[in-house]
Protein backbone atom coordinates (compact mmCIF):
# COMPACT_ATOMS: atom_id res chain seq x y z
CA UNK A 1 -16.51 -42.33 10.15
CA UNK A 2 -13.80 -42.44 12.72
CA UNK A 3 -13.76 -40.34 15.71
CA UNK A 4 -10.55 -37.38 15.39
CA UNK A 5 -8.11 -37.41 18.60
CA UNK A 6 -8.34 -34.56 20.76
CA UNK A 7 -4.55 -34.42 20.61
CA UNK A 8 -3.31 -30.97 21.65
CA UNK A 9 -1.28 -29.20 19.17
CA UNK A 10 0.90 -27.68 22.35
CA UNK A 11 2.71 -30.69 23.74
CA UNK A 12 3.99 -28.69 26.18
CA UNK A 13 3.18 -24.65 27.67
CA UNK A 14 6.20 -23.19 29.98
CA UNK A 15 5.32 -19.50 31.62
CA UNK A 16 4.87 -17.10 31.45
CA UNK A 17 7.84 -16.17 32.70
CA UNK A 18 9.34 -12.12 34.59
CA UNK A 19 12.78 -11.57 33.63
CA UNK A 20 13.65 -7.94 34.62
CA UNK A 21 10.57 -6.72 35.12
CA UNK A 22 8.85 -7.70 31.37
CA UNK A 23 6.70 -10.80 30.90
CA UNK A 24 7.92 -13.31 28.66
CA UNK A 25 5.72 -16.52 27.33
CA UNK A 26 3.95 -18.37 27.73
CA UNK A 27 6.22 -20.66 25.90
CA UNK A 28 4.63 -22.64 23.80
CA UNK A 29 6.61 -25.99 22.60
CA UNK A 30 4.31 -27.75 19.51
CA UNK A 31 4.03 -31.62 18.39
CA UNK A 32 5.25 -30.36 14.92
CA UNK A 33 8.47 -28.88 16.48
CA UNK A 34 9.21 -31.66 18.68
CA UNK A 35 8.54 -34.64 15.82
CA UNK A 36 11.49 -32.55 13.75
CA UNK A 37 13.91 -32.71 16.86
CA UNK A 38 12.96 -36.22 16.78
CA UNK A 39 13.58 -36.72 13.50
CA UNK A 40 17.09 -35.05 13.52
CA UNK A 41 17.66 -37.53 16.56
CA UNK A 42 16.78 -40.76 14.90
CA UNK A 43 18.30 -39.63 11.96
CA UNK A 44 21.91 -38.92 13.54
CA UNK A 45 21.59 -42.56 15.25
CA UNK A 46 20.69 -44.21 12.12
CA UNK A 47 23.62 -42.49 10.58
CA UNK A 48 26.13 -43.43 13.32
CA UNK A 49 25.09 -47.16 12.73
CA UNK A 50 25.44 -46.73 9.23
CA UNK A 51 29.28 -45.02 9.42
CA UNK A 52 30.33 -47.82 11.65
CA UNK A 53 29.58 -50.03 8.22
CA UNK A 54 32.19 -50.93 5.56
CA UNK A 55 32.31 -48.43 2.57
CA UNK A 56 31.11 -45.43 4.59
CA UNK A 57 31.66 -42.21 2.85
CA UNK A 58 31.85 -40.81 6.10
CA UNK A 59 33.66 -41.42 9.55
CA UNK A 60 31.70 -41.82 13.13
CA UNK A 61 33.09 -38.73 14.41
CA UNK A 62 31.75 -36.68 11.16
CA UNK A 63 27.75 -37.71 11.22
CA UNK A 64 27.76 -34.94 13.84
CA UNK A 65 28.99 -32.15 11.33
CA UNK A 66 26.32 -33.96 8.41
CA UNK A 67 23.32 -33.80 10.40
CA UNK A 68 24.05 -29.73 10.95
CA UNK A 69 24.39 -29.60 7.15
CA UNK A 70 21.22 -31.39 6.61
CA UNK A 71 19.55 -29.63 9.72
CA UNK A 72 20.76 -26.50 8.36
CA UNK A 73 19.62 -27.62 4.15
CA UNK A 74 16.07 -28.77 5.18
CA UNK A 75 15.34 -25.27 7.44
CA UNK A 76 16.61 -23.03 4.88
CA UNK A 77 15.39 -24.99 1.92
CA UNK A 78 12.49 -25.49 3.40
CA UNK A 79 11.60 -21.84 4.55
CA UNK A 80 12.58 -20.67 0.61
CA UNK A 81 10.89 -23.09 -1.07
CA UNK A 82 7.45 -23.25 0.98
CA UNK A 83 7.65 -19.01 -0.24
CA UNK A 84 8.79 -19.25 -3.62
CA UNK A 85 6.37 -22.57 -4.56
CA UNK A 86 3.60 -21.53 -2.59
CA UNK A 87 3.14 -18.05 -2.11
CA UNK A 88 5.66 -16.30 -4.54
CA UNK A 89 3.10 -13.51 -4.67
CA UNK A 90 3.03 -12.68 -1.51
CA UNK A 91 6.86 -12.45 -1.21
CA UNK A 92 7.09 -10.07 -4.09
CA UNK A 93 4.14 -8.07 -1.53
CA UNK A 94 6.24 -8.57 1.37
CA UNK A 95 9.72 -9.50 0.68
CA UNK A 96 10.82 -9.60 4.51
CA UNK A 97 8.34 -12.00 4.92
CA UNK A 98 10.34 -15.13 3.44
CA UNK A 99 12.40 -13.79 7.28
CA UNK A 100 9.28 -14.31 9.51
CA UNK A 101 9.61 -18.29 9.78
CA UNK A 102 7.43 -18.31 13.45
CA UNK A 103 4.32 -17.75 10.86
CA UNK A 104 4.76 -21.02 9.67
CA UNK A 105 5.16 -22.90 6.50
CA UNK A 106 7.57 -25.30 5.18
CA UNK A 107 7.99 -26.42 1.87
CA UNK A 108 8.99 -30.78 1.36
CA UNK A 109 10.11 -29.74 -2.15
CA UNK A 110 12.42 -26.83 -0.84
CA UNK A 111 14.01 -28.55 1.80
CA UNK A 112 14.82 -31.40 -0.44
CA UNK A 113 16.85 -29.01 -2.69
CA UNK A 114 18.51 -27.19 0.29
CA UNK A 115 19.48 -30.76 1.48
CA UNK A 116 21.13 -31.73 -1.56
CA UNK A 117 23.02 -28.20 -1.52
CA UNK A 118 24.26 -28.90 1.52
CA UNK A 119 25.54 -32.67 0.69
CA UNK A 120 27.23 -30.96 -2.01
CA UNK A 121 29.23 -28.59 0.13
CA UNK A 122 29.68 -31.30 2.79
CA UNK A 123 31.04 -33.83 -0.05
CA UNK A 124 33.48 -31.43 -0.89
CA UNK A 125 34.58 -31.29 2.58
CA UNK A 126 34.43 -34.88 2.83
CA UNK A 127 36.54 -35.28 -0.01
CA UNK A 128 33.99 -37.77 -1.45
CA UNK A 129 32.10 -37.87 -4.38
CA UNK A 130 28.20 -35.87 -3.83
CA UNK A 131 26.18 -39.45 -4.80
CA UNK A 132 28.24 -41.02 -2.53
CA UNK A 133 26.86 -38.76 0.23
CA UNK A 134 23.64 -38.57 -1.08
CA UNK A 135 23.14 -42.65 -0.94
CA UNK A 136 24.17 -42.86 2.36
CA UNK A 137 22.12 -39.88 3.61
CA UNK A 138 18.77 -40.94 1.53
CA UNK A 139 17.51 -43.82 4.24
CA UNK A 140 17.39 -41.35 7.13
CA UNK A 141 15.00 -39.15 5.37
CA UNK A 142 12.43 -41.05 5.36
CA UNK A 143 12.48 -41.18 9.22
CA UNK A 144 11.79 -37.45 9.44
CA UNK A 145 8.97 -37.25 6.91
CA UNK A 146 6.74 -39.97 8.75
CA UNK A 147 8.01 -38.09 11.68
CA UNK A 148 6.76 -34.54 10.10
CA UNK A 149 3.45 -35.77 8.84
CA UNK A 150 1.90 -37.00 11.92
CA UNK A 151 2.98 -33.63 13.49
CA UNK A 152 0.69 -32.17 10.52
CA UNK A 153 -2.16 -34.88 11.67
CA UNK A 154 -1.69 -33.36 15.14
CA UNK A 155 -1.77 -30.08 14.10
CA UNK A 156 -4.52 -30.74 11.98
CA UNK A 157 -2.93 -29.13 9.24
CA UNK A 158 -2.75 -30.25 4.85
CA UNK A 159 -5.71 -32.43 5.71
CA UNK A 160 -7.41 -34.18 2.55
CA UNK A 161 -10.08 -34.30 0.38
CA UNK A 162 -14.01 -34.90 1.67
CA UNK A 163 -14.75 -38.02 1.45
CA UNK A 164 -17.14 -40.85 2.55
CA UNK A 165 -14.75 -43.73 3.37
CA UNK A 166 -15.13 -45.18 6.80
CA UNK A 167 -12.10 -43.75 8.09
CA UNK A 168 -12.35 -40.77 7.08
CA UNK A 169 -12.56 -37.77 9.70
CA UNK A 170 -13.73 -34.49 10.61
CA UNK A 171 -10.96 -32.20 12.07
CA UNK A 172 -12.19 -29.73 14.37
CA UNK A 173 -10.34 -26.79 12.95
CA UNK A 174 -11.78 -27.30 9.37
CA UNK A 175 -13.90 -24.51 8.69
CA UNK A 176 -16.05 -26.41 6.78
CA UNK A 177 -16.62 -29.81 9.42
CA UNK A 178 -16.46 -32.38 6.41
CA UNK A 179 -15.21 -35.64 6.67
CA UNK A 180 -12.12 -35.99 5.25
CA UNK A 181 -9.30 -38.83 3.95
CA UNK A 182 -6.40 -38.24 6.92
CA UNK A 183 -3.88 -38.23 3.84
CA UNK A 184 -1.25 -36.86 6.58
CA UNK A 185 -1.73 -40.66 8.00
CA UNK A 186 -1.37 -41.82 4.31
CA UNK A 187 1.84 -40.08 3.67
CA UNK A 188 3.02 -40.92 7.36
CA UNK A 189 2.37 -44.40 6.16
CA UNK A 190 3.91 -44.15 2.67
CA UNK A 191 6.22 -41.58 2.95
CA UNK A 192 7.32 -42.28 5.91
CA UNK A 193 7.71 -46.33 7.09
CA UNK A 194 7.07 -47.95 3.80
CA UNK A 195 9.85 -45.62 1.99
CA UNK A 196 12.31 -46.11 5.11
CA UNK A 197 12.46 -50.26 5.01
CA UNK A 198 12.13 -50.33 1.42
CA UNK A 199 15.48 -47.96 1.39
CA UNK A 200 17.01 -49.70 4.47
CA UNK A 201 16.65 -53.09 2.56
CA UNK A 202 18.11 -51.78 -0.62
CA UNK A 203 21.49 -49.87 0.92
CA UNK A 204 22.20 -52.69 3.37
CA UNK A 205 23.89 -54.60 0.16
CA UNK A 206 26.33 -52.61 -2.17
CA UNK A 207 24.91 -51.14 -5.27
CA UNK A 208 26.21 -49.29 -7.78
CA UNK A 209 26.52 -45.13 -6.83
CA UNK A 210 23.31 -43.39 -7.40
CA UNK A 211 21.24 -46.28 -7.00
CA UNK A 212 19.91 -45.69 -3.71
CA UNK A 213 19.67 -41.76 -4.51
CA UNK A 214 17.33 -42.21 -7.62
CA UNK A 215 15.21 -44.95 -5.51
CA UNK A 216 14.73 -42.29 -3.34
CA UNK A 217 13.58 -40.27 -6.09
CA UNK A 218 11.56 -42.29 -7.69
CA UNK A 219 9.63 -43.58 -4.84
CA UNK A 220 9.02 -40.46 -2.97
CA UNK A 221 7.98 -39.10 -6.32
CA UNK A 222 5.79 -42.02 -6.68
CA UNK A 223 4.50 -41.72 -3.22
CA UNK A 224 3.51 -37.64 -2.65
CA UNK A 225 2.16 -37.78 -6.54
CA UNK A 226 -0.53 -40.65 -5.48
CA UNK A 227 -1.53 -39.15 -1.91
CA UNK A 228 -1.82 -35.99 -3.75
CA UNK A 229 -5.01 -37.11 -5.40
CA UNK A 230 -6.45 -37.94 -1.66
CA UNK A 231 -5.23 -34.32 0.03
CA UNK A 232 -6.98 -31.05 0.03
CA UNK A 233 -5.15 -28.40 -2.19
CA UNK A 234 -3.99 -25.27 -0.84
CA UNK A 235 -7.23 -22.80 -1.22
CA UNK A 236 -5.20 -20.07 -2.59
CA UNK A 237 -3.37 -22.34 -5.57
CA UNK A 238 -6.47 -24.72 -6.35
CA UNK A 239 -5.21 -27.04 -9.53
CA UNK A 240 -2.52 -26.18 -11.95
CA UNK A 241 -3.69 -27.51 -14.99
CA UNK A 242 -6.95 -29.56 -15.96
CA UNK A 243 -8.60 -29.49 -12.50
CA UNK A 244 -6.93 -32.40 -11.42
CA UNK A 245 -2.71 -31.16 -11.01
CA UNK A 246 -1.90 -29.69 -7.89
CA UNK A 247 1.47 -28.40 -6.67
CA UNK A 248 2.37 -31.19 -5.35
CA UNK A 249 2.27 -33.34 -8.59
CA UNK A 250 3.61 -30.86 -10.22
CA UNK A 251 6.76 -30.99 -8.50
CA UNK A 252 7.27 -34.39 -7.93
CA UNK A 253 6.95 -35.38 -11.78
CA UNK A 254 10.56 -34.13 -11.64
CA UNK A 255 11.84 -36.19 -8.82
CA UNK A 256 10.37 -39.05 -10.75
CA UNK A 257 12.08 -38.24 -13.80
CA UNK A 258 15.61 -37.73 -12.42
CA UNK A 259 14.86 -41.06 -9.97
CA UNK A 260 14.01 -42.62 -13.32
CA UNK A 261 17.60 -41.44 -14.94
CA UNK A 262 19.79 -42.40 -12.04
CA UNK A 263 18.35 -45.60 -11.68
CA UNK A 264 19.36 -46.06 -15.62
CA UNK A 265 22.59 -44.59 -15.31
CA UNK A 266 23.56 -46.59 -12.26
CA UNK A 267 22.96 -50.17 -13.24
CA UNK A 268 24.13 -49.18 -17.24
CA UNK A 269 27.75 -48.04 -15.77
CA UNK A 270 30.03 -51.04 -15.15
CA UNK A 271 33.08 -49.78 -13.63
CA UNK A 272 33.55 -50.86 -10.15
CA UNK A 273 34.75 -47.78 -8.96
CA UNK A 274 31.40 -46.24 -9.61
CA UNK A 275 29.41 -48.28 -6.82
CA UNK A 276 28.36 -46.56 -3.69
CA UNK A 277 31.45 -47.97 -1.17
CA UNK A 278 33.19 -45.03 -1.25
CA UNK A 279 36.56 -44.44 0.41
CA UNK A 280 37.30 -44.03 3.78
CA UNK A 281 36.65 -40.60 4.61
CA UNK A 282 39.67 -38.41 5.93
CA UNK A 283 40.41 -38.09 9.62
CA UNK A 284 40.08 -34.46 9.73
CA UNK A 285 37.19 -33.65 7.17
């Protein structure tokens, strides 16, 4: 059994601070927080790089303007999905809670959808078609997810499963002291570097449009349903059917599907206009 880091969750405590005579902080900046401002970071220089190629559906001077979109998608989609997936009952209970997002929780599944709503309104803008967007976005995602899930290892938060494996680990804030498989590691791992090269190999040649969106799909699909059988389910869910589906499955089986369709549909259309080198962008989109 491997020996947990004694990592502190709070990378960094500021305060407490006396402005006008009230107390303020202390402030409290966590791992978790600063691995998405990394992953917002790496993912705008990634993009820049990949504008600066031929067949970029977007200019240089407009990654700025995506990554607010995306920022904007994943926070949003996140917040609504993590409350209508997870804990729908408590929002009928407690509707101003979906509102209270410094309690925590963020939903993978959610943010994925507001993402795509925001590519779609961004296409438009772009005056470019939404799966030419989406392709070029779908290799700096990966980036934040390895990103996010070591901020959950650090956090010690979605831990997995008991288990006896040698690696496995006892984290200090489970009630319970079990080992346990560090599936945040082994979607860090899976999720997050072996989804970005396979994706940065595969859009670095032209394919045809929708190619590198359903590959996306389908592997992340892939991915979260397998790690799924190694991480803990949420206590106040359990399984969803059988004693063996959790959430998680549950809603990846339809990103696998749709990666599935767009895979078929991209290779099975033939016209050369339908590949993912998409026209310049306009100047002032």
């Amino acid at each position: 059994m491997l020996t947990y880091p004694a990592i502190d969750p709070v990378a960094l405590a500021l305060g407490p601070f006396e402005l006008f005579g009230v107390v303020l902080g202390p402030l409290q900046v966590h791992w978790y927080g600063l691995m998405y401002l990394l992953g917002f970071i790496a993912a705008w220089s990634l993009a820049m790089w990949r504008a600066r190629r031929p067949g970029s559906p977007c200019r240089p001077q407009q990654v700025e303007n995506l990554i607010v979109y995306g920022a904007v998608g994943v926070v949003l989609g996140g917040r609504v999905g993590y409350v209508l997936f997870y804990h729908f009952d408590r929002f009928l209970a407690d509707p101003a809670w979906l509102l209270r997002v410094w309690e925590g929780g963020m939903s993978f599944h959610g943010g994925m959808l507001g993402v795509i709503l925001a590519m779609a309104v961004y296409a438009r803008q772009l005056r470019q078609p939404f799966f030419a967007v989406t392709d070029f976005i779908a290799p700096l995602v990966p980036i934040g997810l390895g990103l996010g899930r070591l901020g959950n290892f650090i956090g010690q938060e979605l831990w997995g499963r008991a288990a006896d494996v040698p690696w496995a680990m006892v984290f200090p804030r489970d009630p319970l002291l079990l080992p346990r498989h560090p599936s945040q590691l082994y979607q860090a791992a899976l999720e997050g570097l072996v989804l970005f090269v396979v994706l940065f190999w595969f859009s670095s040649r032209p394919r045809p449009r929708m190619a590198v969106s359903g590959l996306f799909l389908l592997l992340y699909g892939l991915f979260r349903f397998v790690v799924e059988f190694f991480r803990e389910p949420d206590s106040h869910i359990g399984f969803d059917w059988q004693g063996w589906l959790t959430r998680g499955q549950l809603l990846s089986t339809p990103m696998i599907a749709l990666g599935v369709l767009l895979l078929l549909c991209a290779w099975l259309r033939k016209d050369s206009n339908k590949t993912n080198q998409a026209k310049p962008a306009p100047e002032q989109a």
